[in-house]
PDB file of N, CA and C in Angstrom:
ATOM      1  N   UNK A   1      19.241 -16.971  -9.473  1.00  0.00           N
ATOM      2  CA  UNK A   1      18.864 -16.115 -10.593  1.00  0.00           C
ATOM      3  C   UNK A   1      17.502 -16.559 -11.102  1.00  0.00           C
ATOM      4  N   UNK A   2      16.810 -15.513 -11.626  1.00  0.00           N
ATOM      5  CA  UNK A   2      15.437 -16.017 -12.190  1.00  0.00           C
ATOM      6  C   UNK A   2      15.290 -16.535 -13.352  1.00  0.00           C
ATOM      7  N   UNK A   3      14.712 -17.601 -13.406  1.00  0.00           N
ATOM      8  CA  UNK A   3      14.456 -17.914 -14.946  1.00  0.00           C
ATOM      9  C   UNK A   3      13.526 -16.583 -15.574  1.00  0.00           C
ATOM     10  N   UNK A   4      14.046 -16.336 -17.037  1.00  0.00           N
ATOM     11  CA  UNK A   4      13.421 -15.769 -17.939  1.00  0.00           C
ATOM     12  C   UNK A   4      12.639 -16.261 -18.672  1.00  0.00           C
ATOM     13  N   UNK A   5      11.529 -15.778 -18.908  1.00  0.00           N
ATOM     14  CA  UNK A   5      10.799 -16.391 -19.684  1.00  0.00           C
ATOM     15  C   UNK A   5       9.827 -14.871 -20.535  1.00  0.00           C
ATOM     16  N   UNK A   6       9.900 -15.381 -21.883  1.00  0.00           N
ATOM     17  CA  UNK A   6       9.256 -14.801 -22.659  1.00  0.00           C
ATOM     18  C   UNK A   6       8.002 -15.403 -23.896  1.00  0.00           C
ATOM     19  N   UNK A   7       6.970 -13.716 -23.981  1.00  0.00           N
ATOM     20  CA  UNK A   7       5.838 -14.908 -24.977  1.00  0.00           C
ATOM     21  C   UNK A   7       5.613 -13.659 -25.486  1.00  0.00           C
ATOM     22  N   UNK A   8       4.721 -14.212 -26.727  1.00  0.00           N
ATOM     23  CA  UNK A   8       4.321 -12.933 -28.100  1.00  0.00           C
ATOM     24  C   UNK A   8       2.634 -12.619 -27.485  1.00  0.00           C
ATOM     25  N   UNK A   9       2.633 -11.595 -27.440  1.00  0.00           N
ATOM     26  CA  UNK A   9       1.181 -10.996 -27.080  1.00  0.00           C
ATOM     27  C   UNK A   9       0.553  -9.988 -28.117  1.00  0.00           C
ATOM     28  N   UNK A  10      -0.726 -10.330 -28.230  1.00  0.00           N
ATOM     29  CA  UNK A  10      -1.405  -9.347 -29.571  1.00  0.00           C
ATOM     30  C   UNK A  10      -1.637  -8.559 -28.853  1.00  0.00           C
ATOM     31  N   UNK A  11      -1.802  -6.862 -29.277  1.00  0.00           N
ATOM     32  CA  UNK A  11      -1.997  -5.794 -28.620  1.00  0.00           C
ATOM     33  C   UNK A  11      -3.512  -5.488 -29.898  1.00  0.00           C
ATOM     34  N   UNK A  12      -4.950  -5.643 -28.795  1.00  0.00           N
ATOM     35  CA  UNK A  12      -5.855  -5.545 -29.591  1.00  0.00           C
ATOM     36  C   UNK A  12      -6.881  -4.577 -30.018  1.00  0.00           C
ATOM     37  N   UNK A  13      -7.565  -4.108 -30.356  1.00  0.00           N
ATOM     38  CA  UNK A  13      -7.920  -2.917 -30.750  1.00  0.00           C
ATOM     39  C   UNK A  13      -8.319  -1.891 -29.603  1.00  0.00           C
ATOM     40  N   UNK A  14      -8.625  -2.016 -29.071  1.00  0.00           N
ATOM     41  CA  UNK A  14      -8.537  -0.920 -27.517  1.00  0.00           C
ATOM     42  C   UNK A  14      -7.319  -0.919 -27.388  1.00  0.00           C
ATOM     43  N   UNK A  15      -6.441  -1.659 -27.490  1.00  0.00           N
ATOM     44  CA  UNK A  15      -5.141  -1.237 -27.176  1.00  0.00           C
ATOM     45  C   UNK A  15      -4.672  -2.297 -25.414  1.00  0.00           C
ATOM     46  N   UNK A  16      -5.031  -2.968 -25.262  1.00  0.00           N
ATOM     47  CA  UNK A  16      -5.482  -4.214 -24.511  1.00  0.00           C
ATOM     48  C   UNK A  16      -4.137  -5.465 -24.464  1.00  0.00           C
ATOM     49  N   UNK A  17      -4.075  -6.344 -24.652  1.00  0.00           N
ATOM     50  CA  UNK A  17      -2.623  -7.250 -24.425  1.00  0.00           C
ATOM     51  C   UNK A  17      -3.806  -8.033 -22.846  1.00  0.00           C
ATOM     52  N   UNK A  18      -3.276  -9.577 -23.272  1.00  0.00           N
ATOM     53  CA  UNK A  18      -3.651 -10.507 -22.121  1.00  0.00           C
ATOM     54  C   UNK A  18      -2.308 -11.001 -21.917  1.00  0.00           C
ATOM     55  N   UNK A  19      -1.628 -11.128 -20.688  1.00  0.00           N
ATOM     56  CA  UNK A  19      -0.519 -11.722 -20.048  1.00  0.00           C
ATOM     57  C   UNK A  19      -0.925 -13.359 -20.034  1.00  0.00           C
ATOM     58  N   UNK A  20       0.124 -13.906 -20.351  1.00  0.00           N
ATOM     59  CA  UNK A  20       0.324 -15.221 -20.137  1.00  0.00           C
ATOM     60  C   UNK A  20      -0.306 -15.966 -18.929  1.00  0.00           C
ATOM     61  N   UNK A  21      -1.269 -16.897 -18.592  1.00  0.00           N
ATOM     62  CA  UNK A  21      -1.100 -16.830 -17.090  1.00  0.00           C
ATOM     63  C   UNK A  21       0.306 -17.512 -16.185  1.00  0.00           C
ATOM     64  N   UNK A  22       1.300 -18.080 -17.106  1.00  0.00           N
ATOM     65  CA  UNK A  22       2.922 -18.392 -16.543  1.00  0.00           C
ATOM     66  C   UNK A  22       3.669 -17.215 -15.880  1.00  0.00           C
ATOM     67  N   UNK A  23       3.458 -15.790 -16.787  1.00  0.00           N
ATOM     68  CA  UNK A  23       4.134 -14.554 -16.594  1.00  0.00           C
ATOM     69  C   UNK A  23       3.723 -14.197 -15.484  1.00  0.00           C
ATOM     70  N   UNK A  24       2.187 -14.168 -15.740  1.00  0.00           N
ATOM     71  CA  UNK A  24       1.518 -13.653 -14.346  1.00  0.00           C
ATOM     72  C   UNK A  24       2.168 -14.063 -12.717  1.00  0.00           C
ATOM     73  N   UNK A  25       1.951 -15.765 -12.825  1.00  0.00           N
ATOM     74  CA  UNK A  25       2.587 -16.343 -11.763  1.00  0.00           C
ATOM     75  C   UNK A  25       4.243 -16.041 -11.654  1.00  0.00           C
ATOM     76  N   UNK A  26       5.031 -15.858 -12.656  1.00  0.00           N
ATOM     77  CA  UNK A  26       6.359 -15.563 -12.532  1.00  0.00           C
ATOM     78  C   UNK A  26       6.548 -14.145 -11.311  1.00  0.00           C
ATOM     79  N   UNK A  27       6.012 -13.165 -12.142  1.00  0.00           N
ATOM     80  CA  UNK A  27       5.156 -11.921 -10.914  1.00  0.00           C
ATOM     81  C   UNK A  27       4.971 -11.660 -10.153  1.00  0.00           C
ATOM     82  N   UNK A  28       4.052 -12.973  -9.936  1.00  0.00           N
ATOM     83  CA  UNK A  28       3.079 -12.632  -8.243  1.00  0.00           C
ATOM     84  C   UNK A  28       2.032 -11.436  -9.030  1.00  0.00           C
ATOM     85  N   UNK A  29       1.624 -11.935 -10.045  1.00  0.00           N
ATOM     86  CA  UNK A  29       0.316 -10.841 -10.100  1.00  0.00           C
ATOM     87  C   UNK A  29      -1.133 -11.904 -10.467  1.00  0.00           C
ATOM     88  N   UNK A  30      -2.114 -11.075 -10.054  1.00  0.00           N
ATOM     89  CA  UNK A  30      -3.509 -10.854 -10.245  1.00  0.00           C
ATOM     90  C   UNK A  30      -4.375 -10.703 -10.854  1.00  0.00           C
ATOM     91  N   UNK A  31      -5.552 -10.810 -12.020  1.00  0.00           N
ATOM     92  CA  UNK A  31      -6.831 -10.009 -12.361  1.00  0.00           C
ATOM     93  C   UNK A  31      -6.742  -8.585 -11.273  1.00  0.00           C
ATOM     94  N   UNK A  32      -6.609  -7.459 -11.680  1.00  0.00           N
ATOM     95  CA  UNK A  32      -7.271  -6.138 -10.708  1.00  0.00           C
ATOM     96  C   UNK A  32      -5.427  -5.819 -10.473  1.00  0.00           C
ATOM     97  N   UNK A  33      -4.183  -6.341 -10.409  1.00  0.00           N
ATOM     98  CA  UNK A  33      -3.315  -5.701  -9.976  1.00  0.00           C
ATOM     99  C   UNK A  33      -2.327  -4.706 -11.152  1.00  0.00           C
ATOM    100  N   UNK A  34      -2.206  -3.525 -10.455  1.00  0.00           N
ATOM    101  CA  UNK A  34      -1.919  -2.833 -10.772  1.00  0.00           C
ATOM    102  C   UNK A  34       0.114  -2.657 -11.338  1.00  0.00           C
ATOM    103  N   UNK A  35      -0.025  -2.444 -12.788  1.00  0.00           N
ATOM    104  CA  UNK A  35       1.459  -2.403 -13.281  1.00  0.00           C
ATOM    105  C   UNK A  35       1.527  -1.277 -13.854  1.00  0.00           C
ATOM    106  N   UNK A  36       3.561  -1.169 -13.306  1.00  0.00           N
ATOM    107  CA  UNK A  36       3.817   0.162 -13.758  1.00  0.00           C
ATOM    108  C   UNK A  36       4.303  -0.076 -15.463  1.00  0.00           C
ATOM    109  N   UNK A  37       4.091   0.402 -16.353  1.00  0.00           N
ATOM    110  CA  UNK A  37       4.714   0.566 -17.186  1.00  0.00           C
ATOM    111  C   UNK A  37       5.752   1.313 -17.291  1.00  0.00           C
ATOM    112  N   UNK A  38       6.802   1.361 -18.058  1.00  0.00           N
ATOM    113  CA  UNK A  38       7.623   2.115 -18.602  1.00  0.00           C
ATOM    114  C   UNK A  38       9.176   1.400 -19.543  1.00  0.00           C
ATOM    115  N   UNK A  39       9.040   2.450 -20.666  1.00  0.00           N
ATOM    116  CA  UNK A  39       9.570   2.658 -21.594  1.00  0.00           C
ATOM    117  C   UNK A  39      10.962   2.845 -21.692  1.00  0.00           C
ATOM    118  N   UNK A  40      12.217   1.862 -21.967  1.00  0.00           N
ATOM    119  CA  UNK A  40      13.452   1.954 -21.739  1.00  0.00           C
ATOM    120  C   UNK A  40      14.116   1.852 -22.802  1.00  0.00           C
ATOM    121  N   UNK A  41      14.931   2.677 -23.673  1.00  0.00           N
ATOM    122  CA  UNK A  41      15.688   2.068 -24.978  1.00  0.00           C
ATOM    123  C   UNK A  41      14.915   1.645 -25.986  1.00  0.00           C
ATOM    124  N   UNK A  42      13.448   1.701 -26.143  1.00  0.00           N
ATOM    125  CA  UNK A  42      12.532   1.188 -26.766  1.00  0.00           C
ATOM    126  C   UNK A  42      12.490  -0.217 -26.366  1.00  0.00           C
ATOM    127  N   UNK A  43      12.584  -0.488 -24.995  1.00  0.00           N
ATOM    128  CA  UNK A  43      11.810  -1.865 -24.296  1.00  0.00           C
ATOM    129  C   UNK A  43      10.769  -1.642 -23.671  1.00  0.00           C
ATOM    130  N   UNK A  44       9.741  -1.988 -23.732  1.00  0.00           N
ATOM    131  CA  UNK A  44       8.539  -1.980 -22.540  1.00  0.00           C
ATOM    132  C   UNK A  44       9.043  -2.988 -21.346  1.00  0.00           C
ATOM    133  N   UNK A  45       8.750  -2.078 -20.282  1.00  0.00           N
ATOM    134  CA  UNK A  45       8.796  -2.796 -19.023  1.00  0.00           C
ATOM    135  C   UNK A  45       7.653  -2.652 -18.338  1.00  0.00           C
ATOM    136  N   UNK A  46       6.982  -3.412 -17.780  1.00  0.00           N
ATOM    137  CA  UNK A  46       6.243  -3.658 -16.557  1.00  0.00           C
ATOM    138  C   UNK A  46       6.815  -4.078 -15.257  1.00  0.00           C
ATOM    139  N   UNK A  47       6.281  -3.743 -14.777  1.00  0.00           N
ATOM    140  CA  UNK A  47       6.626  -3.901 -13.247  1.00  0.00           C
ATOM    141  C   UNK A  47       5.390  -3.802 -12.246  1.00  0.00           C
ATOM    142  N   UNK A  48       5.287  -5.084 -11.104  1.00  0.00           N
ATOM    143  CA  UNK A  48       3.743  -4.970 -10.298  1.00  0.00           C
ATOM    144  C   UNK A  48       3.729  -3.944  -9.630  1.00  0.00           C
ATOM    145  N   UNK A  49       2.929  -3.018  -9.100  1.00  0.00           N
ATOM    146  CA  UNK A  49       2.992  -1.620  -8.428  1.00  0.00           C
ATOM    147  C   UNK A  49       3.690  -1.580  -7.736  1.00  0.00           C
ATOM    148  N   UNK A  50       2.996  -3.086  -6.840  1.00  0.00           N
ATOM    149  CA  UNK A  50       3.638  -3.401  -5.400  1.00  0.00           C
ATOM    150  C   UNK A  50       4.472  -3.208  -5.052  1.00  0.00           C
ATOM    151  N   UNK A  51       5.593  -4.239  -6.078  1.00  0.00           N
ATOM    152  CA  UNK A  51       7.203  -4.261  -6.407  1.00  0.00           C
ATOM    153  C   UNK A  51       7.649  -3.183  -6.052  1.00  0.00           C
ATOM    154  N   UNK A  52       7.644  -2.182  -6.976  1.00  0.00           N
ATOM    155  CA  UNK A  52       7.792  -0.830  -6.625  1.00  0.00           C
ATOM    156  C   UNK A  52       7.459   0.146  -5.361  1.00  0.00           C
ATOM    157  N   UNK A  53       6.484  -0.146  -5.161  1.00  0.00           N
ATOM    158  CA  UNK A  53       6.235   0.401  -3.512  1.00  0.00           C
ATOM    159  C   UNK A  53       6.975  -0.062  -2.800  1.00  0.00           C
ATOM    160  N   UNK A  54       7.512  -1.494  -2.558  1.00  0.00           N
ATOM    161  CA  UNK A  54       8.267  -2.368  -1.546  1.00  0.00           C
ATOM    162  C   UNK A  54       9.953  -1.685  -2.128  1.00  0.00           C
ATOM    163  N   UNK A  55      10.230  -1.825  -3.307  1.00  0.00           N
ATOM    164  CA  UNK A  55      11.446  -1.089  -3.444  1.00  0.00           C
ATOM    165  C   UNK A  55      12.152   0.291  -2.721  1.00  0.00           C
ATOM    166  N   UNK A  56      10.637   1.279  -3.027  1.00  0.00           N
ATOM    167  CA  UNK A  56      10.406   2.899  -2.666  1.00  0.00           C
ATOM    168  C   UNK A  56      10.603   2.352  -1.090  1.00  0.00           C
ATOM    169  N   UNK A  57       9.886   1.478  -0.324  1.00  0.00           N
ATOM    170  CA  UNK A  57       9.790   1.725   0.930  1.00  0.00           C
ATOM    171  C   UNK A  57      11.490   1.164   1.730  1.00  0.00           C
ATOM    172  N   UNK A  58      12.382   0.294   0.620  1.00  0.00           N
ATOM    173  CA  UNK A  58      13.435  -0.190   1.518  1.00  0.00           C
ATOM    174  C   UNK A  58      14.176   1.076   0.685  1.00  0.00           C
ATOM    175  N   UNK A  59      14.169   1.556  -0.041  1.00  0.00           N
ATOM    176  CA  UNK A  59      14.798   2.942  -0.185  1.00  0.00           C
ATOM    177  C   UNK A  59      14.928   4.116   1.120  1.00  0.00           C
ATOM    178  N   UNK A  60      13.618   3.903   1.715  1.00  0.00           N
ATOM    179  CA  UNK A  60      13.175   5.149   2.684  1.00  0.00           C
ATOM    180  C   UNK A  60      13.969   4.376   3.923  1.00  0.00           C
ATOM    181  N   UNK A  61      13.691   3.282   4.117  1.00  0.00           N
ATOM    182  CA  UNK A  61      14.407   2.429   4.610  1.00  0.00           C
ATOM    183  C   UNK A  61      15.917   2.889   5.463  1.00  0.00           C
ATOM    184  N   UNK A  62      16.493   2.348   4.485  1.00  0.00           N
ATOM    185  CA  UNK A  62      17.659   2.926   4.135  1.00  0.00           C
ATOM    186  C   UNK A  62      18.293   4.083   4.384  1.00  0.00           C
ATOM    187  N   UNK A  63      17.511   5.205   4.027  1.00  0.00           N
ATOM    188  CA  UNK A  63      17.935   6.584   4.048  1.00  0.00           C
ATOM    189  C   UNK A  63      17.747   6.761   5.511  1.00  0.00           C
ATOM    190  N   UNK A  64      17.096   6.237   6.621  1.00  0.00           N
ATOM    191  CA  UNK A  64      16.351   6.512   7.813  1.00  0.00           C
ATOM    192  C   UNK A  64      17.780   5.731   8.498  1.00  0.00           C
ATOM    193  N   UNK A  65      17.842   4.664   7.991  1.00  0.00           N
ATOM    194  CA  UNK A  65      19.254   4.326   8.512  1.00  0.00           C
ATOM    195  C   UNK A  65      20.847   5.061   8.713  1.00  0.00           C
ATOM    196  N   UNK A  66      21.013   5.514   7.354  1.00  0.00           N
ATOM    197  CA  UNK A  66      22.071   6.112   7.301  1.00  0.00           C
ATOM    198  C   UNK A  66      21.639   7.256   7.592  1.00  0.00           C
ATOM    199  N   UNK A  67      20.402   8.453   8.155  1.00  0.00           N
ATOM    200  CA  UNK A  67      20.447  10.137   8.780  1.00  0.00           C
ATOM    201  C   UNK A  67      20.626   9.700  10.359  1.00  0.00           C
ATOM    202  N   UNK A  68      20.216   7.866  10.784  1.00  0.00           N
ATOM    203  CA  UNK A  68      20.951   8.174  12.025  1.00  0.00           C
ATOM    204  C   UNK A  68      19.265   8.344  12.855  1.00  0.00           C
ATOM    205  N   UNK A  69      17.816   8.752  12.255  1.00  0.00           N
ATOM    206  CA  UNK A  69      16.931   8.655  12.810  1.00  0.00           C
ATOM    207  C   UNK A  69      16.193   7.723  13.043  1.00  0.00           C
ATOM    208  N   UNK A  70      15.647   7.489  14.707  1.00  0.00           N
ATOM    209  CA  UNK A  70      14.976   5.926  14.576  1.00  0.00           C
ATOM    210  C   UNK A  70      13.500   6.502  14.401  1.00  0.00           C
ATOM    211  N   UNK A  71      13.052   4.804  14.218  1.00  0.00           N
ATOM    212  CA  UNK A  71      11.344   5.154  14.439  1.00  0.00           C
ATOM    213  C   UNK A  71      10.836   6.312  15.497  1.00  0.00           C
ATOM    214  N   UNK A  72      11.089   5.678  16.751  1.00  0.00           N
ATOM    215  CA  UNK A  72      10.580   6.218  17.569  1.00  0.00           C
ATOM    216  C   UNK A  72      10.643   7.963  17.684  1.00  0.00           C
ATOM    217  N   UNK A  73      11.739   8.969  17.097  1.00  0.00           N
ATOM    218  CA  UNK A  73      11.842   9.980  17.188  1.00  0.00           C
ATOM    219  C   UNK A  73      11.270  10.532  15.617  1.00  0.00           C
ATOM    220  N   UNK A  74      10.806  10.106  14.340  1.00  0.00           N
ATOM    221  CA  UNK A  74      10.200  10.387  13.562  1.00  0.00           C
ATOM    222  C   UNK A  74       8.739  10.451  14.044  1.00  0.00           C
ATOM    223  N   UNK A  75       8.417   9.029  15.271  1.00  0.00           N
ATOM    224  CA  UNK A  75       6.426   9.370  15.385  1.00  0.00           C
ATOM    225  C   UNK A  75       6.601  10.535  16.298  1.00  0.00           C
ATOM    226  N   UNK A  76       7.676  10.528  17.312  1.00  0.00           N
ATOM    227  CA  UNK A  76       7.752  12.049  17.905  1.00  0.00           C
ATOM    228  C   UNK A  76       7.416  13.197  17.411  1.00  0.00           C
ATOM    229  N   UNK A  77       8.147  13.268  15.966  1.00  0.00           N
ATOM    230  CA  UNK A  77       8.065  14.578  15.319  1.00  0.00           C
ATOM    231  C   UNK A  77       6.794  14.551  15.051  1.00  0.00           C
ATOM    232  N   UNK A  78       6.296  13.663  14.422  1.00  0.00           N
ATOM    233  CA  UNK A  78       4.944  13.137  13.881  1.00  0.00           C
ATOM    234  C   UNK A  78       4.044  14.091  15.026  1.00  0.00           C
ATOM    235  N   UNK A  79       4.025  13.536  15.868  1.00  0.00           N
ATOM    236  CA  UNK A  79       2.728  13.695  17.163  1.00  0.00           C
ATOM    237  C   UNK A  79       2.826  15.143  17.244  1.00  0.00           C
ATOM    238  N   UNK A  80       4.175  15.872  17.254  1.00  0.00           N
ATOM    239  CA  UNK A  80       4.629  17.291  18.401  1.00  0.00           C
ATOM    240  C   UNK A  80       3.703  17.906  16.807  1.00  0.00           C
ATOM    241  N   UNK A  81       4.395  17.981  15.465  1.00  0.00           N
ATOM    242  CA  UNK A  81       3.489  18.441  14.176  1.00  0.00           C
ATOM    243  C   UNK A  81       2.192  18.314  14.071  1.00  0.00           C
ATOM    244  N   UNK A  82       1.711  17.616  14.527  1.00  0.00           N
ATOM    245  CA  UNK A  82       0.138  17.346  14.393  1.00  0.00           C
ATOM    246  C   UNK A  82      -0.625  17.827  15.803  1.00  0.00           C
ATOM    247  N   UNK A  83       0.359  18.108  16.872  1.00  0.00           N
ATOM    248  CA  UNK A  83      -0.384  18.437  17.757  1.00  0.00           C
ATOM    249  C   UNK A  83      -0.310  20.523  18.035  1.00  0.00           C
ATOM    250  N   UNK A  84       1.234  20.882  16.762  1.00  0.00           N
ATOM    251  CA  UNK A  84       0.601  22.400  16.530  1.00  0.00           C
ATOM    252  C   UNK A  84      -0.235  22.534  15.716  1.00  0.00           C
ATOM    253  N   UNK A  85      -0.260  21.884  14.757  1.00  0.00           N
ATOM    254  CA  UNK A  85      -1.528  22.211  13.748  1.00  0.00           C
ATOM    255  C   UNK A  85      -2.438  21.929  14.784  1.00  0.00           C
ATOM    256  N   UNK A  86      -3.289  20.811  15.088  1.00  0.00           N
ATOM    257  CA  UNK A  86      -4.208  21.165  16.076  1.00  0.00           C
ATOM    258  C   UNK A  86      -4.540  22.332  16.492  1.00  0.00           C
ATOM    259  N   UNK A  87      -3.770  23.136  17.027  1.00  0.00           N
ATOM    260  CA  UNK A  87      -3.521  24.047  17.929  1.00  0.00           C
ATOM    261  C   UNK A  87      -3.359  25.295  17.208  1.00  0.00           C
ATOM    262  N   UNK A  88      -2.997  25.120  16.182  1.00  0.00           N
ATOM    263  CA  UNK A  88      -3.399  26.748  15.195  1.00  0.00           C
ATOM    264  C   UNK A  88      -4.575  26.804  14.994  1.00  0.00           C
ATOM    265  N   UNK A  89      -5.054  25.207  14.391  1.00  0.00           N
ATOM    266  CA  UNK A  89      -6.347  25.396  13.678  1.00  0.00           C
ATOM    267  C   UNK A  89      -7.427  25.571  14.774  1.00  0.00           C
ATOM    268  N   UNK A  90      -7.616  24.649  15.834  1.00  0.00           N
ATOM    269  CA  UNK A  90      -8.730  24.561  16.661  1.00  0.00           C
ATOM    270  C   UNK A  90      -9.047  25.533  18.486  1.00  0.00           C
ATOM    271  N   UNK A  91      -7.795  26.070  18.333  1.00  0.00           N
ATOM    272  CA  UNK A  91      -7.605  26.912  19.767  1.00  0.00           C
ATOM    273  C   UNK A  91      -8.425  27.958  19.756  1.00  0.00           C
ATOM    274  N   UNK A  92      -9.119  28.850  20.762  1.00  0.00           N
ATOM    275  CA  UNK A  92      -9.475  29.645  20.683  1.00  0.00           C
ATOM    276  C   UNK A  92      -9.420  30.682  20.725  1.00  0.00           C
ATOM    277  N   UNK A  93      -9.491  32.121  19.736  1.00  0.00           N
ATOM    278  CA  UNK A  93      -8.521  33.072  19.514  1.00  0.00           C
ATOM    279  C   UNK A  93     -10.051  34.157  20.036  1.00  0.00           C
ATOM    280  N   UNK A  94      -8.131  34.744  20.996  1.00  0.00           N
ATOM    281  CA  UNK A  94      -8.739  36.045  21.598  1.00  0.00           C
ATOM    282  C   UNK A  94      -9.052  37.697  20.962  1.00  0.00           C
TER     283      UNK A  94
END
């Protein structure tokens, strides 16, 4: 389980807040990285983008597992789709 840890932050006239640099490292965040905010019960949450992308992606994950489709027949679809568009857009019409 993770340790919790909490600290008081001034929110300053731009509307601004500096993170702890402990929190930061708790994280895995950066100067330049990007957090999601959002608003729960009247809690602020943050969350690193990343986090969230890596969540979204074992979600997709997942779902790819249980329809039963592998990689290899999604880049299929991939290639055969991209190779009619090709072929609408660039063929030459009589």
């Amino acid at each position: 389980m993770s340790e919790k840890k909490a600290a008081d932050v001034v929110l300053r006239p731009k509307r601004q807040v500096t993170l702890p640099r402990d929190i930061c490292n708790q994280l895995g965040i950066e100067p330049g990285d990007v957090l999601e905010l959002l608003v729960e019960d009247s809690n602020l949450i943050a969350k690193p983008r990343k986090s969230a992308a890596l969540e979204a992606l074992k979600e997709i994950q997942q779902a790819f597992q249980r329809s039963g489709i592998t990689e290899e027949k999604l880049q299929e679809a991939g290639r055969r789709a991209r190779q009619e568009i090709a072929k609408e857009r660039y063929s030459a019409k009589v």
